[in-house]
Protein backbone atom coordinates (compact mmCIF):
# COMPACT_ATOMS: atom_id res chain seq x y z
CA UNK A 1 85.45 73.65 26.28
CA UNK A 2 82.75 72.18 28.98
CA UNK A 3 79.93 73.73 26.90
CA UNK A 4 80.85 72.02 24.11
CA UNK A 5 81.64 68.62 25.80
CA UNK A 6 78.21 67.75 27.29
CA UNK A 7 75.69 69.70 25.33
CA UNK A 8 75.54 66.14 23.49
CA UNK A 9 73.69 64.82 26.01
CA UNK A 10 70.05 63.97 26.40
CA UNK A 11 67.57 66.16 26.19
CA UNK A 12 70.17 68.93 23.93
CA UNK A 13 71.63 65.88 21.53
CA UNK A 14 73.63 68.45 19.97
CA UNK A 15 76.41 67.47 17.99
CA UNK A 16 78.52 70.58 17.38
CA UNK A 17 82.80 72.08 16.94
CA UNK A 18 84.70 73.96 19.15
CA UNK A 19 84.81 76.79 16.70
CA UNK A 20 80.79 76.57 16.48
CA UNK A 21 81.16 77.35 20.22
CA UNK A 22 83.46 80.20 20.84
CA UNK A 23 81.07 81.92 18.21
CA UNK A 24 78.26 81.24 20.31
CA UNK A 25 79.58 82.46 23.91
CA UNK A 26 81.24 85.22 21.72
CA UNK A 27 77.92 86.24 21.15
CA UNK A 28 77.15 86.79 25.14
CA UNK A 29 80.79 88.15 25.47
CA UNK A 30 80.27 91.08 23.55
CA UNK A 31 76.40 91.47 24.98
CA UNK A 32 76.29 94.35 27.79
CA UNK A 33 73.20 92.39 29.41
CA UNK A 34 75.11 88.78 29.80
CA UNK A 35 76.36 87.30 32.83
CA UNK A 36 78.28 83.84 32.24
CA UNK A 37 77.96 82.07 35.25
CA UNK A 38 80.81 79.17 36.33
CA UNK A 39 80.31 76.89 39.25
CA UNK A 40 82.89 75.17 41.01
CA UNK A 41 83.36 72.22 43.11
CA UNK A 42 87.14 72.13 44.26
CA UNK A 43 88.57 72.51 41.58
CA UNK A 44 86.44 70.81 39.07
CA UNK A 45 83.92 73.14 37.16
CA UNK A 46 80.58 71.48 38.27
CA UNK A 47 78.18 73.70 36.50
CA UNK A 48 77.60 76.54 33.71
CA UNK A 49 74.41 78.78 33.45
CA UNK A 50 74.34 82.02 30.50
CA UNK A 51 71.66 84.74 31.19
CA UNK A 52 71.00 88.16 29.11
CA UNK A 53 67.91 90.69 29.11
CA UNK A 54 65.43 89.05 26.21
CA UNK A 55 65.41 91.78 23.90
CA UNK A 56 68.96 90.70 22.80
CA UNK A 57 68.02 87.33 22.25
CA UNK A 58 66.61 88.62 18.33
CA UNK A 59 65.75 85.55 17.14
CA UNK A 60 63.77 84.03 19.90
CA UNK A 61 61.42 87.70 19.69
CA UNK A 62 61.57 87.34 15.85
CA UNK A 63 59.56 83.95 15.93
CA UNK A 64 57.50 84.56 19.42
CA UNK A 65 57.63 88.42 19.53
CA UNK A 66 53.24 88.32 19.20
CA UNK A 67 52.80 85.71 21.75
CA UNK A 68 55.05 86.71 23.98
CA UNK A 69 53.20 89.78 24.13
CA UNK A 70 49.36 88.21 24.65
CA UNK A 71 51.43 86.54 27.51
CA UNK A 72 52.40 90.15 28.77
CA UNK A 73 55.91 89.58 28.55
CA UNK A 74 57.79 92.60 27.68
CA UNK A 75 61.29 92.39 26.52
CA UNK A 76 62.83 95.12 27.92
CA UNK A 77 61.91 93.78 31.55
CA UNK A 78 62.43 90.63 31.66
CA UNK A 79 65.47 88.09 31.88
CA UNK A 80 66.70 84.97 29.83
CA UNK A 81 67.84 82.01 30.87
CA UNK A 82 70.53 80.52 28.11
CA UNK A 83 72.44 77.42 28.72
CA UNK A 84 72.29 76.05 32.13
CA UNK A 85 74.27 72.44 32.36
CA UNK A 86 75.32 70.67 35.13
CA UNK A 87 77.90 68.06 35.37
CA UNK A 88 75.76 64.38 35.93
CA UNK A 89 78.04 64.06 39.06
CA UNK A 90 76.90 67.47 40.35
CA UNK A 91 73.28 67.56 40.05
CA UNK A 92 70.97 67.29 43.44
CA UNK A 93 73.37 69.53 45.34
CA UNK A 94 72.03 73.07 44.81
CA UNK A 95 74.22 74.01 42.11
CA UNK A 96 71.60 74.47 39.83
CA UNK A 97 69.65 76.86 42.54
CA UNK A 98 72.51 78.67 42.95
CA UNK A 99 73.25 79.48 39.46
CA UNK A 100 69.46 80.26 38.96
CA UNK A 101 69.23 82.77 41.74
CA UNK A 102 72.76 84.30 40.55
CA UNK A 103 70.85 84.87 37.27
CA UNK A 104 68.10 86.41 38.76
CA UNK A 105 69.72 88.93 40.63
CA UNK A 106 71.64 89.74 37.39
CA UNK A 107 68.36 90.49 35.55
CA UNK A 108 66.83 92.24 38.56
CA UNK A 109 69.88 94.89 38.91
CA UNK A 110 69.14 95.35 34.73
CA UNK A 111 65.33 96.39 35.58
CA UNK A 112 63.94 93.00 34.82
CA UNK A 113 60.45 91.98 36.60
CA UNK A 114 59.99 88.62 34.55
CA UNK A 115 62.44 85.81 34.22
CA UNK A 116 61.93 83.15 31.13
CA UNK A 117 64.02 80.27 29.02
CA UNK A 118 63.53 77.60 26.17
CA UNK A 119 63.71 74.07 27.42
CA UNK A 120 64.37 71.43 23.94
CA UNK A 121 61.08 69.17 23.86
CA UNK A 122 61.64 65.90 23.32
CA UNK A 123 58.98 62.88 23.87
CA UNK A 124 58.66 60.89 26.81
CA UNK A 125 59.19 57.25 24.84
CA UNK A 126 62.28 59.03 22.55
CA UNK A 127 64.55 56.04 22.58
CA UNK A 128 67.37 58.30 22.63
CA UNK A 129 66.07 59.52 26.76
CA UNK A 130 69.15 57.74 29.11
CA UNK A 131 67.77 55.30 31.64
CA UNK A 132 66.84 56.69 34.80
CA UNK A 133 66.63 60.45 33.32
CA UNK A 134 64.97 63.00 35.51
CA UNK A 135 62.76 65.04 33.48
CA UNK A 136 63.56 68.41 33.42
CA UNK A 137 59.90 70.07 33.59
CA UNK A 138 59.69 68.45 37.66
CA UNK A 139 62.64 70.86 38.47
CA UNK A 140 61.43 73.73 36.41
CA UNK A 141 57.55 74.11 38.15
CA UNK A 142 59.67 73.47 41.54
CA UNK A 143 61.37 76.95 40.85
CA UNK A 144 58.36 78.21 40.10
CA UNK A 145 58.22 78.12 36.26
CA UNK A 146 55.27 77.31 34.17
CA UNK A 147 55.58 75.94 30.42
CA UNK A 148 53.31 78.27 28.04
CA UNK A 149 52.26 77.21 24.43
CA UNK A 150 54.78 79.63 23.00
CA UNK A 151 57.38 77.85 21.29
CA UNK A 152 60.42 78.47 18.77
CA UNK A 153 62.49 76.17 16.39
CA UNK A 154 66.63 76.04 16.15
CA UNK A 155 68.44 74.12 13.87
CA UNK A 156 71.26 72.26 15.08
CA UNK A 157 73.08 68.88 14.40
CA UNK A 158 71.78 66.92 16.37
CA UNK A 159 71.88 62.82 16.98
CA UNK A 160 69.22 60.94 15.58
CA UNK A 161 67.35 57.91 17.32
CA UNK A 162 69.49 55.79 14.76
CA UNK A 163 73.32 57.26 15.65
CA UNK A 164 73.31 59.56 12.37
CA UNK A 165 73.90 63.06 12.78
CA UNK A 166 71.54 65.45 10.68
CA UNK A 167 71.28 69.38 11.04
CA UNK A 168 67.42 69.06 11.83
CA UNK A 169 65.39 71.47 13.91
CA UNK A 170 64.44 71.29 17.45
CA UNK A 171 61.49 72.47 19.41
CA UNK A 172 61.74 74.47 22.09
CA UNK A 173 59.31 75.27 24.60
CA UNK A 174 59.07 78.81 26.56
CA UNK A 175 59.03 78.78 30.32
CA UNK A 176 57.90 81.90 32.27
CA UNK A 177 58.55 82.55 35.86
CA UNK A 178 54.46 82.85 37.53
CA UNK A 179 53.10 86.15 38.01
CA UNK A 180 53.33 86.36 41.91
């Protein structure tokens, strides 16, 4: 399953099963709201992106459902951004544009006037950051998102700076589309 094969990478370093997968897009299967988004280059999938209106996503409002409202956000009107991973190979060509308008459009059709997402925070020394890694929060403001102070925890396997593999949980920042 693509997912499941580069999740693993840098910032996500989730470690996780097939099974622990199908469970997960199961989840956005059986969501009315969802739209699973696959890109293609030829014939080689070059990109996946998972959106769904935010008052599905129960567990993100059930640790930020306060701030999220002192930050006006209201979850029956606006979007969330899931999963969006591009293949290493693919990146810089649009694909990730694409995919993000795709999911806009999506939300906007389902009455949604906001658009939002979790990126995983991770340090800028963290040994575990790949040489010449582009940090995501460059490409985020250049769509026009801005990182607020809301932020939720997941637990997930995930590899440590010293190869184990621990269930541990990870930080993850909310990013809001700016009011226009």
């Amino acid at each position: 399953m693509l997912f499941y094969l580069f999740v693993s990478r840098f910032p996500y370093l989730y470690v996780g099963t097939e099974e622990g997968e199908r469970e997960h897009i199961a989840e956005y299967i059986t969501n009315p709201t969802a739209r699973l988004i696959i890109t293609r280059e030829g014939e080689k999938i070059a990109g996946i992106a998972i959106g769904t209106m935010l008052f599905t996503e129960t567990e993100i409002l059930r640790q930020s459902g306060e701030p999220l409202q002192q930050l006006g956000i209201v979850p029956e009107r606006c979007y969330y951004f899931g999963e969006m991973i591009i293949v290493p190979d693919e990146r810089c060509k649009g694909i990730g544009k694409q995919m993000l308008e795709t999911l806009k459009n999506a939300g906007q059709e389902q009455g949604a006037a906001r658009f939002c997402f979790l990126s995983v925070a991770r340090e800028s020394n963290d040994v575990r950051r790949p040489a010449g890694y582009i940090d995501s929060n460059m490409i985020f403001r250049k769509f026009g998102f801005e990182k607020t102070d809301v932020f939720v925890t997941f637990e997930w396997k995930t590899t440590l700076s010293d190869g184990r593999i621990e269930k541990v949980a990870n930080r993850l920042d909310l990013w809001i589309d700016k009011m226009l």
